[in-house]
C-alpha atoms as a PDB file:
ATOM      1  CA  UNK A   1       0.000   0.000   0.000  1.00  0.00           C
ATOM      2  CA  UNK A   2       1.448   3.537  -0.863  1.00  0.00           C
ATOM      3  CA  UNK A   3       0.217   6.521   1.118  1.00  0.00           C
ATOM      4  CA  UNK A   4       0.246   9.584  -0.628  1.00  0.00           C
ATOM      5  CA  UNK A   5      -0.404  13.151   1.099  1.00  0.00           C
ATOM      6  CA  UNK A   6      -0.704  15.940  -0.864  1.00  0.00           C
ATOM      7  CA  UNK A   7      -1.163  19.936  -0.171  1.00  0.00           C
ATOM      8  CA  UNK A   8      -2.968  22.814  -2.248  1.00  0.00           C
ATOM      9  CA  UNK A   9       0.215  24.973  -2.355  1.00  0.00           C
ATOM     10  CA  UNK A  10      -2.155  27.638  -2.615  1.00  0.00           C
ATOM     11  CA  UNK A  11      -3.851  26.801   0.924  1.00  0.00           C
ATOM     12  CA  UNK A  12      -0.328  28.011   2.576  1.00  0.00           C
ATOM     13  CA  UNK A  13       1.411  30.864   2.109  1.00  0.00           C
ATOM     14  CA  UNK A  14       4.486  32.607   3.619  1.00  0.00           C
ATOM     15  CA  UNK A  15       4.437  32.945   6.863  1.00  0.00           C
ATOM     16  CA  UNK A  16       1.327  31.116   8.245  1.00  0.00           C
ATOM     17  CA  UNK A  17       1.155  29.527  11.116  1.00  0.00           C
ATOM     18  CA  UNK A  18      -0.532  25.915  10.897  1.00  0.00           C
ATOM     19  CA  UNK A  19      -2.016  23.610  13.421  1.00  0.00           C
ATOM     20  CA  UNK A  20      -2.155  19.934  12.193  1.00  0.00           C
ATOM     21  CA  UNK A  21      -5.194  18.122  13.607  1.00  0.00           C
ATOM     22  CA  UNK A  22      -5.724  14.068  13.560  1.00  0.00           C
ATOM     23  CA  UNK A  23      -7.167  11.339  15.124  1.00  0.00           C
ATOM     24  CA  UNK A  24      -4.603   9.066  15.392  1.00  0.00           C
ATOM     25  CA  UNK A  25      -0.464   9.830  15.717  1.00  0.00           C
ATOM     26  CA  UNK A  26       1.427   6.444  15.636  1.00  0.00           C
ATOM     27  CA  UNK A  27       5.254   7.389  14.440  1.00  0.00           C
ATOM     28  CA  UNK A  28       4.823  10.745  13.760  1.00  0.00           C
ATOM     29  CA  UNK A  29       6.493  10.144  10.178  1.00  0.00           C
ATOM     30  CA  UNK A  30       3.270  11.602   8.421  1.00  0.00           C
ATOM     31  CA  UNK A  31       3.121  14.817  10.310  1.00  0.00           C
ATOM     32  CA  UNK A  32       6.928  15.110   9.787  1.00  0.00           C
ATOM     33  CA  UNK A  33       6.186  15.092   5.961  1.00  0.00           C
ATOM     34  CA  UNK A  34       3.086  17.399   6.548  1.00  0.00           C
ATOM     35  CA  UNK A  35       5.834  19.712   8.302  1.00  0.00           C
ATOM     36  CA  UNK A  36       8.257  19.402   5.270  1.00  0.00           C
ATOM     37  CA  UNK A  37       5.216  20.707   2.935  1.00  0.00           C
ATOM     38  CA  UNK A  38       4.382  23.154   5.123  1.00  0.00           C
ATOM     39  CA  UNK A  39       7.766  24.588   5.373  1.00  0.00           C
ATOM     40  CA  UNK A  40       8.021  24.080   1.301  1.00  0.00           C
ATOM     41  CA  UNK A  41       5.056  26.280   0.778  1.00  0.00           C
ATOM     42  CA  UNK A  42       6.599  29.416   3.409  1.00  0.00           C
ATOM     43  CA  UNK A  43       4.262  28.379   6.244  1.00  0.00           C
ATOM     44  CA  UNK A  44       5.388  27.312  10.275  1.00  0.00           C
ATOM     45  CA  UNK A  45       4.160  23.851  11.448  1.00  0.00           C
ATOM     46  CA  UNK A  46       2.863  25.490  15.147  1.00  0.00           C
ATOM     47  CA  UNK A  47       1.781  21.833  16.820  1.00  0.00           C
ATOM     48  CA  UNK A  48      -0.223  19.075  16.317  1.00  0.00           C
ATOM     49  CA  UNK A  49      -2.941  18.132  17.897  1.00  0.00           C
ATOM     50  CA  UNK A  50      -4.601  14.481  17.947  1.00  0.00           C
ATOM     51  CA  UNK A  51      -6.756  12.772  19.973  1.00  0.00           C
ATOM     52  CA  UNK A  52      -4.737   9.384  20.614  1.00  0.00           C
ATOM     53  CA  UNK A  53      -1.208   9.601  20.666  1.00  0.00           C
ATOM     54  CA  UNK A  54       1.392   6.728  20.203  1.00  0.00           C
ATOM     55  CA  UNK A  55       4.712   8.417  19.345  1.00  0.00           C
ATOM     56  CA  UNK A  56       7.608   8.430  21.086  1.00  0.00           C
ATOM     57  CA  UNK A  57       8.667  11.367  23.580  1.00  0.00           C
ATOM     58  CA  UNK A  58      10.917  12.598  21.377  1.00  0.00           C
ATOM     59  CA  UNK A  59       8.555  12.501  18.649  1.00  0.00           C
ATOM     60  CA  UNK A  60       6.038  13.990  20.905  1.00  0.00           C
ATOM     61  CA  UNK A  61       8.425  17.101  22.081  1.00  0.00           C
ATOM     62  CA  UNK A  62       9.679  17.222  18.242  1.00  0.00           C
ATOM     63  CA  UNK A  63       6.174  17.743  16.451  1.00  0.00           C
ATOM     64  CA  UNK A  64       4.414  19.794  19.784  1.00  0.00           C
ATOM     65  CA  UNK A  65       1.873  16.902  19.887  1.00  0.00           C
ATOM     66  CA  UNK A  66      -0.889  17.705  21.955  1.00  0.00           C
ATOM     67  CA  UNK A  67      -3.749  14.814  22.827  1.00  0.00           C
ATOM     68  CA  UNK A  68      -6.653  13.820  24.696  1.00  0.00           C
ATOM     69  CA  UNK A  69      -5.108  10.303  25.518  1.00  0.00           C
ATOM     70  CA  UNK A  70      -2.301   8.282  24.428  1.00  0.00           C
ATOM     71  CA  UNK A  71      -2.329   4.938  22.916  1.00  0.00           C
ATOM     72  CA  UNK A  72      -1.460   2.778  27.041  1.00  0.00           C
ATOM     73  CA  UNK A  73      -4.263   4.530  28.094  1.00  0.00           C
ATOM     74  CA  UNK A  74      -6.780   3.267  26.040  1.00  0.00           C
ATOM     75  CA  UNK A  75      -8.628   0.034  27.619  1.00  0.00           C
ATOM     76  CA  UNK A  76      -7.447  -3.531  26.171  1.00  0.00           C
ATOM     77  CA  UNK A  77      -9.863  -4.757  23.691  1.00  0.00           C
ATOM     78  CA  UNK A  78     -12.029  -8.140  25.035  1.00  0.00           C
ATOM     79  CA  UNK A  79     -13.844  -8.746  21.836  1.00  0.00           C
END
């Protein structure tokens, strides 16, 4: 499976400031290419903000990840 994220150039422009909003942050590799366009088009990746996170700390300090829960607090499945 290829992923493939893409970005209106127009949508960004020098010197905005952008807050990247998701569900879900597992490696934080997406976001970090989300980042890369962002910077590409003249804008500032500000934070992101998700509602489970599952990076790393590093990750987490690296991207400004804000969430509602991370990924070990979620209850175990019993289905």
């Amino acid at each position: 499976m290829v992923l493939e994220l893409r970005l209106q150039r127009a949508a960004v422009g020098r010197g905005d400031r952008v807050l990247l909003v998701d569900d879900w942050i597992e490696t934080g590799s997406q976001a970090s290419a989300v980042r890369s366009m962002i910077q590409q088009c003249g804008g500032h990746l500000i934070g992101c903000t998700v509602i489970v996170d599952q990076t790393t700390p590093a990750s987490r300090a690296d991207l400004g990840v804000r969430s509602i829960v991370t990924a070990a607090e979620l209850p175990a499945w019993e289905g």
